[in-house]
C-alpha atoms as a PDB file:
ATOM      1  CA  UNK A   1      -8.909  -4.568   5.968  1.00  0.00           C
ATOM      2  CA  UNK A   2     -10.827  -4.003   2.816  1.00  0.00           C
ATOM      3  CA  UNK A   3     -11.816  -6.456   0.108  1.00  0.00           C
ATOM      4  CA  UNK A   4     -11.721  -6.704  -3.417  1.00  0.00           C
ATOM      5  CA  UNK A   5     -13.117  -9.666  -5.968  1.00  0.00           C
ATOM      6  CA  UNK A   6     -11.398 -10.500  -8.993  1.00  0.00           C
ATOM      7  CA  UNK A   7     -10.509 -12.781 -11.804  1.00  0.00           C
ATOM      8  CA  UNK A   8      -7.808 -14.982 -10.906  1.00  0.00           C
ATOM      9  CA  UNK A   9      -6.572 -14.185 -14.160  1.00  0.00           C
ATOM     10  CA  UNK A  10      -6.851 -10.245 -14.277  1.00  0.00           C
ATOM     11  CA  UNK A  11      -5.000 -10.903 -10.648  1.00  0.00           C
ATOM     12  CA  UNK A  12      -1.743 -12.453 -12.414  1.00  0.00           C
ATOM     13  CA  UNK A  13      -1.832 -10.040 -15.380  1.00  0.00           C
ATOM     14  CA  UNK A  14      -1.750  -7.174 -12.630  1.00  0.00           C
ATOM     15  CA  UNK A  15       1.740  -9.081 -11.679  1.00  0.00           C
ATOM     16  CA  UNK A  16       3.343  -7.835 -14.651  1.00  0.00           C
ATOM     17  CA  UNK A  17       2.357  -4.526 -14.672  1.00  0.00           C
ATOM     18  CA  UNK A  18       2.987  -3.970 -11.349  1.00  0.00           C
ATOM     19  CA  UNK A  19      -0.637  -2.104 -10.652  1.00  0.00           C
ATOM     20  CA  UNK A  20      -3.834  -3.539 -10.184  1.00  0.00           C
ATOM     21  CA  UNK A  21      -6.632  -1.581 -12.328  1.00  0.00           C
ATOM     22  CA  UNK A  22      -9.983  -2.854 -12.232  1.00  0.00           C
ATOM     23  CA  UNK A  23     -12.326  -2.224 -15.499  1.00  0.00           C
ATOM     24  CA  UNK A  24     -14.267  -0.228 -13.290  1.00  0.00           C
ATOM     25  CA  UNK A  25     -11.521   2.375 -12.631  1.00  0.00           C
ATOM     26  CA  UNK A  26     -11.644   2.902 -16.381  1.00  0.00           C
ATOM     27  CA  UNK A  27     -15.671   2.978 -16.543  1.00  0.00           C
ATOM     28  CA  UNK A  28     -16.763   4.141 -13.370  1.00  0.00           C
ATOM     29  CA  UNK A  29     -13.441   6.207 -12.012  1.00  0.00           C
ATOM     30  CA  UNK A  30     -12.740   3.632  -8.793  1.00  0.00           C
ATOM     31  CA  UNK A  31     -12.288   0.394  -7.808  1.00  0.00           C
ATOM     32  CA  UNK A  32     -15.112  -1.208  -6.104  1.00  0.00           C
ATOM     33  CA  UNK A  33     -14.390  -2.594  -2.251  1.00  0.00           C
ATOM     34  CA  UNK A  34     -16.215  -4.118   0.462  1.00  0.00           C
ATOM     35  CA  UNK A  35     -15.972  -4.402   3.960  1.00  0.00           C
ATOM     36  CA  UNK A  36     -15.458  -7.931   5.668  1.00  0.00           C
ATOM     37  CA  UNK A  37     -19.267  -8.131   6.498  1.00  0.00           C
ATOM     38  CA  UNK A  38     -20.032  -6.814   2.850  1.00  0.00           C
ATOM     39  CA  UNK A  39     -18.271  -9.564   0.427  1.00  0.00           C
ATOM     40  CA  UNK A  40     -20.297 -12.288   0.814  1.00  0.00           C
ATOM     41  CA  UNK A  41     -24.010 -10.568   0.171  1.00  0.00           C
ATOM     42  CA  UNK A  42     -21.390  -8.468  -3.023  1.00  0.00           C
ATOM     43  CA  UNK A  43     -19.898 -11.708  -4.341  1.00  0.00           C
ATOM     44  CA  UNK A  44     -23.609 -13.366  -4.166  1.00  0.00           C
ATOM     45  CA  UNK A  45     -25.356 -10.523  -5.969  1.00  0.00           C
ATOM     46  CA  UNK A  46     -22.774 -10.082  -8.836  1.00  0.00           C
ATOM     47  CA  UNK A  47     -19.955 -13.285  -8.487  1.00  0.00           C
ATOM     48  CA  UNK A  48     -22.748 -15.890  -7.936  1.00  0.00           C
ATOM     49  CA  UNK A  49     -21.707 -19.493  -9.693  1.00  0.00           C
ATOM     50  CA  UNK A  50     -18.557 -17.427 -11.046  1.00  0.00           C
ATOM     51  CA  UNK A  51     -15.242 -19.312 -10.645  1.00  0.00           C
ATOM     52  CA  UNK A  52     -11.742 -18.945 -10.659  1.00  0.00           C
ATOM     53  CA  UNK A  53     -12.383 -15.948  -8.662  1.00  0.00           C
ATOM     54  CA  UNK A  54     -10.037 -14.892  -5.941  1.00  0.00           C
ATOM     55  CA  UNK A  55     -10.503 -11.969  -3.060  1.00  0.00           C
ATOM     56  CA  UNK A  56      -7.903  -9.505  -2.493  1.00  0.00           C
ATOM     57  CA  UNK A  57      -7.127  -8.760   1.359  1.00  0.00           C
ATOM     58  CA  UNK A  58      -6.099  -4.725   1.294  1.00  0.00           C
ATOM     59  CA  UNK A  59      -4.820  -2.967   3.684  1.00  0.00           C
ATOM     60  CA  UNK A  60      -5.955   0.609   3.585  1.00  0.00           C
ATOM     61  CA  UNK A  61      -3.516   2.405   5.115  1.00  0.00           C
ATOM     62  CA  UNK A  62      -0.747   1.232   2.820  1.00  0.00           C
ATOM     63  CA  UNK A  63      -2.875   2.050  -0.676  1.00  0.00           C
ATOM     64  CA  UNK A  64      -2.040   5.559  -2.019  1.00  0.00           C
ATOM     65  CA  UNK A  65      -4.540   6.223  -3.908  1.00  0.00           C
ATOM     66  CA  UNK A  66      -7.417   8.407  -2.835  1.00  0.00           C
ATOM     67  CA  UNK A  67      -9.883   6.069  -0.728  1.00  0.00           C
ATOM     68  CA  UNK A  68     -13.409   7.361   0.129  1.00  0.00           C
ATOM     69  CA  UNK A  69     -16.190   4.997   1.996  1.00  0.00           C
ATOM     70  CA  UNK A  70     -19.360   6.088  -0.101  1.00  0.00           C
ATOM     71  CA  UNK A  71     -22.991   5.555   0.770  1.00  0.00           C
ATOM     72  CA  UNK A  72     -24.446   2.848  -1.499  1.00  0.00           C
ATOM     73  CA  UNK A  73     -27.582   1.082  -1.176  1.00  0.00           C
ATOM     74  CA  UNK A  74     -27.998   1.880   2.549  1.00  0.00           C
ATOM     75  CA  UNK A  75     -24.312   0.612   3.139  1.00  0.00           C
ATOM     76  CA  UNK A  76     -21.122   2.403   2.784  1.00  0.00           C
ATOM     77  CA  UNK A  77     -18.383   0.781   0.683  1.00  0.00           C
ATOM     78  CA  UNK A  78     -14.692   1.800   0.019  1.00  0.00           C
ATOM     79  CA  UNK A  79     -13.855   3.211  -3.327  1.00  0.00           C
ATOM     80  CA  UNK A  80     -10.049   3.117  -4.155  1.00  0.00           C
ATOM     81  CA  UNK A  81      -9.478   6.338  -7.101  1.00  0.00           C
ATOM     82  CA  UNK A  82      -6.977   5.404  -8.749  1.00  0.00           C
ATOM     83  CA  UNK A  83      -4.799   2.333  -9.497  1.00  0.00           C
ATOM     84  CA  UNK A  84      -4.249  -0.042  -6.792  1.00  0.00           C
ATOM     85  CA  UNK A  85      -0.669  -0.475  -5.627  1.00  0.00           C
ATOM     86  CA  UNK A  86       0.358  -3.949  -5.111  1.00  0.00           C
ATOM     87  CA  UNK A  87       2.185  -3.617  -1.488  1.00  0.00           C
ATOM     88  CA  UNK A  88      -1.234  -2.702  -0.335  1.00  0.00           C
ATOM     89  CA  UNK A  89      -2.517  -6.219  -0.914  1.00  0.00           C
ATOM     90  CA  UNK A  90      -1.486  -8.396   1.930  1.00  0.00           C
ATOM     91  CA  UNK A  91      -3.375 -11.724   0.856  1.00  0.00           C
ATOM     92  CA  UNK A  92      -5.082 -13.319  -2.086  1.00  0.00           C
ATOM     93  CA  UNK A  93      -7.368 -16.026  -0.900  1.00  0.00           C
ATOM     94  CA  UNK A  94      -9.180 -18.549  -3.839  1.00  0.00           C
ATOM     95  CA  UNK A  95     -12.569 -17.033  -3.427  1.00  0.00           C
ATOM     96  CA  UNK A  96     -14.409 -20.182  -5.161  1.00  0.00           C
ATOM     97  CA  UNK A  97     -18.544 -20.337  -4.667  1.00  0.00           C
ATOM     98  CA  UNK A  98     -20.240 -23.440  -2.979  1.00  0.00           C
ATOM     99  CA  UNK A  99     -21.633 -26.338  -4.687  1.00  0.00           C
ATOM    100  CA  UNK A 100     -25.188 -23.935  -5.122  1.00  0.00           C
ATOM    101  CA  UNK A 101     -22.931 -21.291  -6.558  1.00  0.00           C
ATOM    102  CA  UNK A 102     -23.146 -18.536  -3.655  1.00  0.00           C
ATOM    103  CA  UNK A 103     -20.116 -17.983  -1.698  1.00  0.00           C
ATOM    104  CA  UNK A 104     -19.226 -17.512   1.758  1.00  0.00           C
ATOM    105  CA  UNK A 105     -16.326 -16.105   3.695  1.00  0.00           C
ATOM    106  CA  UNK A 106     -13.196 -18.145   3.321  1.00  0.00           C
ATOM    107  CA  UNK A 107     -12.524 -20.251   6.222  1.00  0.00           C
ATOM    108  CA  UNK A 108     -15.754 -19.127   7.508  1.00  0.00           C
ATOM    109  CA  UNK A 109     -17.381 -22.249   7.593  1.00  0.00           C
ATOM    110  CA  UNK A 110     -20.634 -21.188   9.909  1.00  0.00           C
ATOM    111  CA  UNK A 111     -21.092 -18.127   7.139  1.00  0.00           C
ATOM    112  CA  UNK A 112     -24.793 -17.751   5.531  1.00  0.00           C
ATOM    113  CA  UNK A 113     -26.486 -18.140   2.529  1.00  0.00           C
ATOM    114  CA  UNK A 114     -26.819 -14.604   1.666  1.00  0.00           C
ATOM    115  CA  UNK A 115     -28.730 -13.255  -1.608  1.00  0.00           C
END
């Protein structure tokens, strides 16, 4: 599975529409991603003390857009390049941050502080 951070919000606009297009697609050409071990160190560098966020569980075999796993920063993430279909997102999970405002894994209780 691949990951994806979002506005609750943007998530239930993307209902109606029937696509899911990050402002990034628009700005950048993709939609960011992360891999499992990637979200929480992600959510804590960009998301930290944001709420009302939620984390959408993709399954990359079922999105048809291009998908390329690009070096960044030493890692390599997933880039979706295009608009994400909704059938490819098999779970939305509240994605709120801790009490200190960093996140951790949901329902990953023994998860680090990461920075």
């Amino acid at each position: 599975m691949i990951y994806h951070i979002t506005r609750r919000a943007a998530w239930q606009r993307t209902q109606q529409r029937g696509e899911y297009r990050a402002a990034s697609l628009r700005r950048e050409g993709f939609i960011h991603c992360s891999g499992r071990t990637q979200v929480v160190r992600v959510a804590n560098a960009f998301y930290r003390g944001r709420r009302n966020l939620v984390l959408l569980v993709i399954d990359p075999a079922e999105v048809q857009a291009p998908l390329r796993h690009e070096r960044v920063d030493g890692g390599r993430f997933p880039h979706i390049y295009g608009p994400l279909n909704l059938d490819a997102v098999v779970q939305v999970v509240d994605f709120p941050p801790r009490a200190d405002g960093t996140f951790a894994f949901p329902g990953d209780s023994s998860s680090s502080r990461s920075s």
